[in-house]
C-alpha atoms as a PDB file:
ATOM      1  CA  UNK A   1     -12.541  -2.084 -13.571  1.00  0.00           C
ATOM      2  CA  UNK A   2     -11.024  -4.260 -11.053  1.00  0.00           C
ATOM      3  CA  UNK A   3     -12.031  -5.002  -7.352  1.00  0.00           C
ATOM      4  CA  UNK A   4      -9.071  -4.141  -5.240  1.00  0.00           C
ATOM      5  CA  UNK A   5      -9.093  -5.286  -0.904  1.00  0.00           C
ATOM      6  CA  UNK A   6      -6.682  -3.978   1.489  1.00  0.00           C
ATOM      7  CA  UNK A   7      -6.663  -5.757   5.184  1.00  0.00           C
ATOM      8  CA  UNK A   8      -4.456  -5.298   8.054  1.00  0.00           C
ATOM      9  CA  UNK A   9      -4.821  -2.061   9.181  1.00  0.00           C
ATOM     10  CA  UNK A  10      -4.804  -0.886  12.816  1.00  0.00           C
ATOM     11  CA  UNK A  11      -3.683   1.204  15.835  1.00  0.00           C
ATOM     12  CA  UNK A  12      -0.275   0.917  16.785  1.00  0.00           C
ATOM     13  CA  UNK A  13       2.081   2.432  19.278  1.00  0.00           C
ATOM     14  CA  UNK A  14       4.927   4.478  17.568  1.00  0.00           C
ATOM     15  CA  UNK A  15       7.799   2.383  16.993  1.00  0.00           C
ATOM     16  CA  UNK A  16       5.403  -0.219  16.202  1.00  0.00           C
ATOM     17  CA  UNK A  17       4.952  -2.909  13.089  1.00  0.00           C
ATOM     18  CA  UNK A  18       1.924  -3.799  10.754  1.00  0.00           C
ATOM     19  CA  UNK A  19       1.637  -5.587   7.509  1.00  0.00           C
ATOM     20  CA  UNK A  20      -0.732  -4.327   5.000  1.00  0.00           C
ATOM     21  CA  UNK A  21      -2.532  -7.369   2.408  1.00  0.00           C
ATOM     22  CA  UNK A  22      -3.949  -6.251  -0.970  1.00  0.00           C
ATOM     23  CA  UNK A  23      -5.579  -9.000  -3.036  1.00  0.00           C
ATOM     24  CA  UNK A  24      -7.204  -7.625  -6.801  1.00  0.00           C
ATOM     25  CA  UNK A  25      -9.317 -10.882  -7.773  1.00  0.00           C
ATOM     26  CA  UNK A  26      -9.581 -11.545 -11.373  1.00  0.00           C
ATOM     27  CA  UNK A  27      -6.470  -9.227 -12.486  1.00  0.00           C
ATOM     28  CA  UNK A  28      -3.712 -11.430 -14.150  1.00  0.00           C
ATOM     29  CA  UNK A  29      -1.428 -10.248 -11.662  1.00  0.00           C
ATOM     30  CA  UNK A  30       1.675 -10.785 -12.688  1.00  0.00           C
ATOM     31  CA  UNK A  31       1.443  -8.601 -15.443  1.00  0.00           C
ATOM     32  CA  UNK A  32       1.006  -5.447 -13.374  1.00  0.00           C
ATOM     33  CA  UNK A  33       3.399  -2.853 -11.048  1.00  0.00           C
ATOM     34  CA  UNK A  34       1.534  -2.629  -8.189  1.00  0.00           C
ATOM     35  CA  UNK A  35       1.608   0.490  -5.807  1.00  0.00           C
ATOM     36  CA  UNK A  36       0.522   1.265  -2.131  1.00  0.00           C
ATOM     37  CA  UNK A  37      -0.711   4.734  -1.582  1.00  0.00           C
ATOM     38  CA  UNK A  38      -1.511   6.843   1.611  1.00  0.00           C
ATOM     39  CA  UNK A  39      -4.145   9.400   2.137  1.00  0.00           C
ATOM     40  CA  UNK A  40      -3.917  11.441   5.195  1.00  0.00           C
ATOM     41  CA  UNK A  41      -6.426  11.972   7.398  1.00  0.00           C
ATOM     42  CA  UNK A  42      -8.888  14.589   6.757  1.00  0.00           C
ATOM     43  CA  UNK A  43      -7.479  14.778   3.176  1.00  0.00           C
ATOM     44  CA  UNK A  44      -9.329  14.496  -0.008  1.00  0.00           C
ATOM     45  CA  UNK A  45      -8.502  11.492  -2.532  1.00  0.00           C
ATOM     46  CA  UNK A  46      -6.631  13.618  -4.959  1.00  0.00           C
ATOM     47  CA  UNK A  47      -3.990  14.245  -2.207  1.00  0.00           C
ATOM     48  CA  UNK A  48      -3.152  10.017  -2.022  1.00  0.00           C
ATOM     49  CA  UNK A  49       0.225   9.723  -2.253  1.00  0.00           C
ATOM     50  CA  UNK A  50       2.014   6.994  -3.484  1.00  0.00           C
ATOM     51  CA  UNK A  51       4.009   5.223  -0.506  1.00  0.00           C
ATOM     52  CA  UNK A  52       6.175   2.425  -2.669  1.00  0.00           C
ATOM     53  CA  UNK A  53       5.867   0.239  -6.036  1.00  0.00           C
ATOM     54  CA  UNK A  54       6.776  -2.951  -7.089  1.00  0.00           C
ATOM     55  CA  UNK A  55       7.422  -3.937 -10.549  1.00  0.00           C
ATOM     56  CA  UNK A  56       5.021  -7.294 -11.898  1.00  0.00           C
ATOM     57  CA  UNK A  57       7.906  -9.352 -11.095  1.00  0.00           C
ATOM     58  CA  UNK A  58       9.029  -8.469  -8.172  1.00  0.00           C
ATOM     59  CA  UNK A  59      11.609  -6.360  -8.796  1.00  0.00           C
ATOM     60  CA  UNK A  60      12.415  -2.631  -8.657  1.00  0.00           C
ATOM     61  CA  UNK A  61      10.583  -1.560  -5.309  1.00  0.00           C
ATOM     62  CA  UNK A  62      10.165   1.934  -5.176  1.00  0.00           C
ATOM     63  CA  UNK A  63       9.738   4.308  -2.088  1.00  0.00           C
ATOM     64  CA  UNK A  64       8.671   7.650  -1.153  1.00  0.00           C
ATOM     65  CA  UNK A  65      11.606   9.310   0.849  1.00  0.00           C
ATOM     66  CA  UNK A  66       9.426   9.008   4.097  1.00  0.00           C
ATOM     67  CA  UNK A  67       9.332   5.708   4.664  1.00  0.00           C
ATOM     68  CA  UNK A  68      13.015   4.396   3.022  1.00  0.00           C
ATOM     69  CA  UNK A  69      14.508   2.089   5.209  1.00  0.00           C
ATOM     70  CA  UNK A  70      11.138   1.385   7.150  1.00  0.00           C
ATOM     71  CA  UNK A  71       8.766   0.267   4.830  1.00  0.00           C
ATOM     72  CA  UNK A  72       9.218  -2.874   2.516  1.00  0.00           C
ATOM     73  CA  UNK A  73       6.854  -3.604  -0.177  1.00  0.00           C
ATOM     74  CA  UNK A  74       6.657  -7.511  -1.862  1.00  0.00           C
ATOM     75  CA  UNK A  75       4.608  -9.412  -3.913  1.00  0.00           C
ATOM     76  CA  UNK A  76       3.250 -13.085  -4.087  1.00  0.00           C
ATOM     77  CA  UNK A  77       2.495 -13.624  -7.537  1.00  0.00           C
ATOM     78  CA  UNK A  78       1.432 -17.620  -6.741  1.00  0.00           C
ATOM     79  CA  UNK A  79      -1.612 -16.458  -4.571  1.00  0.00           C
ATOM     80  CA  UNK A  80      -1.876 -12.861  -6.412  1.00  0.00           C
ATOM     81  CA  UNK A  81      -1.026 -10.921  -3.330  1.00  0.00           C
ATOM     82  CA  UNK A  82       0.824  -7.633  -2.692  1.00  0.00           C
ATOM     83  CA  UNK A  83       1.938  -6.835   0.663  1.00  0.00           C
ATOM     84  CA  UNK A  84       2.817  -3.418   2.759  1.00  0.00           C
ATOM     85  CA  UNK A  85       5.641  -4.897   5.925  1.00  0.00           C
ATOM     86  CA  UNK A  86       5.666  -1.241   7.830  1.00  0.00           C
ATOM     87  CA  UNK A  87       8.037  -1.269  10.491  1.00  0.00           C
ATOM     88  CA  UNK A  88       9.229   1.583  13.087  1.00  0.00           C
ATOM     89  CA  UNK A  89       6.033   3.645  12.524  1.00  0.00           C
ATOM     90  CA  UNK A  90       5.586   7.396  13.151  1.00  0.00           C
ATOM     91  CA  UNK A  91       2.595   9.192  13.764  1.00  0.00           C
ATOM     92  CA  UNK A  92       2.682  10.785  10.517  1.00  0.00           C
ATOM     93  CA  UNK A  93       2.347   7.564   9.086  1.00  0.00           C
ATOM     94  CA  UNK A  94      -1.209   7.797  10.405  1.00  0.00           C
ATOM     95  CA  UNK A  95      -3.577   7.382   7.116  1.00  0.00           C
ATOM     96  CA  UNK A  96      -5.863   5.389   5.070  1.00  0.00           C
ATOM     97  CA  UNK A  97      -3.705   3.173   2.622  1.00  0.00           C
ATOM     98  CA  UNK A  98      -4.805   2.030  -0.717  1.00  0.00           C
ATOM     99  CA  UNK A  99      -3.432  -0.379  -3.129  1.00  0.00           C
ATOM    100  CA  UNK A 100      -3.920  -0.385  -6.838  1.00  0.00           C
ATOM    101  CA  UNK A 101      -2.172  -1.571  -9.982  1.00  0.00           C
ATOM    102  CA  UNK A 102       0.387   0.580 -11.518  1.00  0.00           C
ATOM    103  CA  UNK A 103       4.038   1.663 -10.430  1.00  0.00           C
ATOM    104  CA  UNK A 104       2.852   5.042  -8.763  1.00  0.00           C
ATOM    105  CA  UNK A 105       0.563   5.825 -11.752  1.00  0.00           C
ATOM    106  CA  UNK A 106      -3.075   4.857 -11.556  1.00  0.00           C
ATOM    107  CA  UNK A 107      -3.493   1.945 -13.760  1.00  0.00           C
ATOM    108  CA  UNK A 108      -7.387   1.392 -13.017  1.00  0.00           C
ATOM    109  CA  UNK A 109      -9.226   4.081 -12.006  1.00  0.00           C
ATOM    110  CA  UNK A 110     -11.260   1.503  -9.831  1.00  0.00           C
ATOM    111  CA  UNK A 111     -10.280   1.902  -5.797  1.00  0.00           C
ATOM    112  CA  UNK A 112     -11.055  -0.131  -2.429  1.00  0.00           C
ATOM    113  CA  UNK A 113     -12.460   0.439   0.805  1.00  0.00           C
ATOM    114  CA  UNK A 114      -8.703   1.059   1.752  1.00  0.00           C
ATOM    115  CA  UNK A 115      -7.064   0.215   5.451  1.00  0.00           C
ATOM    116  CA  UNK A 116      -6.896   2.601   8.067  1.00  0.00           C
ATOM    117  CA  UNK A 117      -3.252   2.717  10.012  1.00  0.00           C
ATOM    118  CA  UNK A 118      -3.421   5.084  12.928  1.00  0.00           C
ATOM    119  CA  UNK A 119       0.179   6.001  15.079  1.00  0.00           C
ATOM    120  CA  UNK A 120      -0.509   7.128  18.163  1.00  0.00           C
ATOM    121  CA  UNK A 121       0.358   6.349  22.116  1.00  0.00           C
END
């Protein structure tokens, strides 16, 4: 198992920015994809859905149509830090979003407290 932490959640206006954090102490970082994933609200864990994936070195990001062109995913290998930059947010980008190794498959079955992003005037 591995002990994953999301930050940076929040409430923002639509239209608005926020940049997710995910640290996973003790993983050898590097060596894994990792993936941020949204759940909606009211929606049960199974129905997470993977929002973009990044390759261990930093290549091949990966996003889910809704969010092309608005959401960039990146990695800090040096400090073993993922990141989420969400820009011109929607309301239906409202959700709790997880982070966990793999590139959109579940690498570690092993999941954090998750940040909450809520889109709303």
């Amino acid at each position: 198992e591995v002990q994953v932490e999301e930050s940076g959640g929040g409430l923002v206006q639509p239209g608005g920015s926020l940049r997710l954090s995910c640290k996973v102490p003790g993983l050898t970082f590097s060596n894994y994809a990792m993936s941020w994933y949204r759940q909606p609200p009211g929606a049960p864990e199974k129905e997470r859905e993977v929002v973009a994936a990044i390759l261990g070195n930093g290549g091949g990001a990966h996003y889910a149509d809704a969010v092309k062109g608005r959401f960039t995913i990146s990695r800090d290998n040096a400090i073993t830090m993922a990141y989420l930059q969400m820009d011109i947010l929607h309301p239906e980008d409202t959700g709790a979003y997880f982070c966990n190794p793999g590139y959109g498959v579940v690498v570690f079955n092993s999941w954090g407290q998750g940040t909450q992003v809520t889109v709303s005037l």
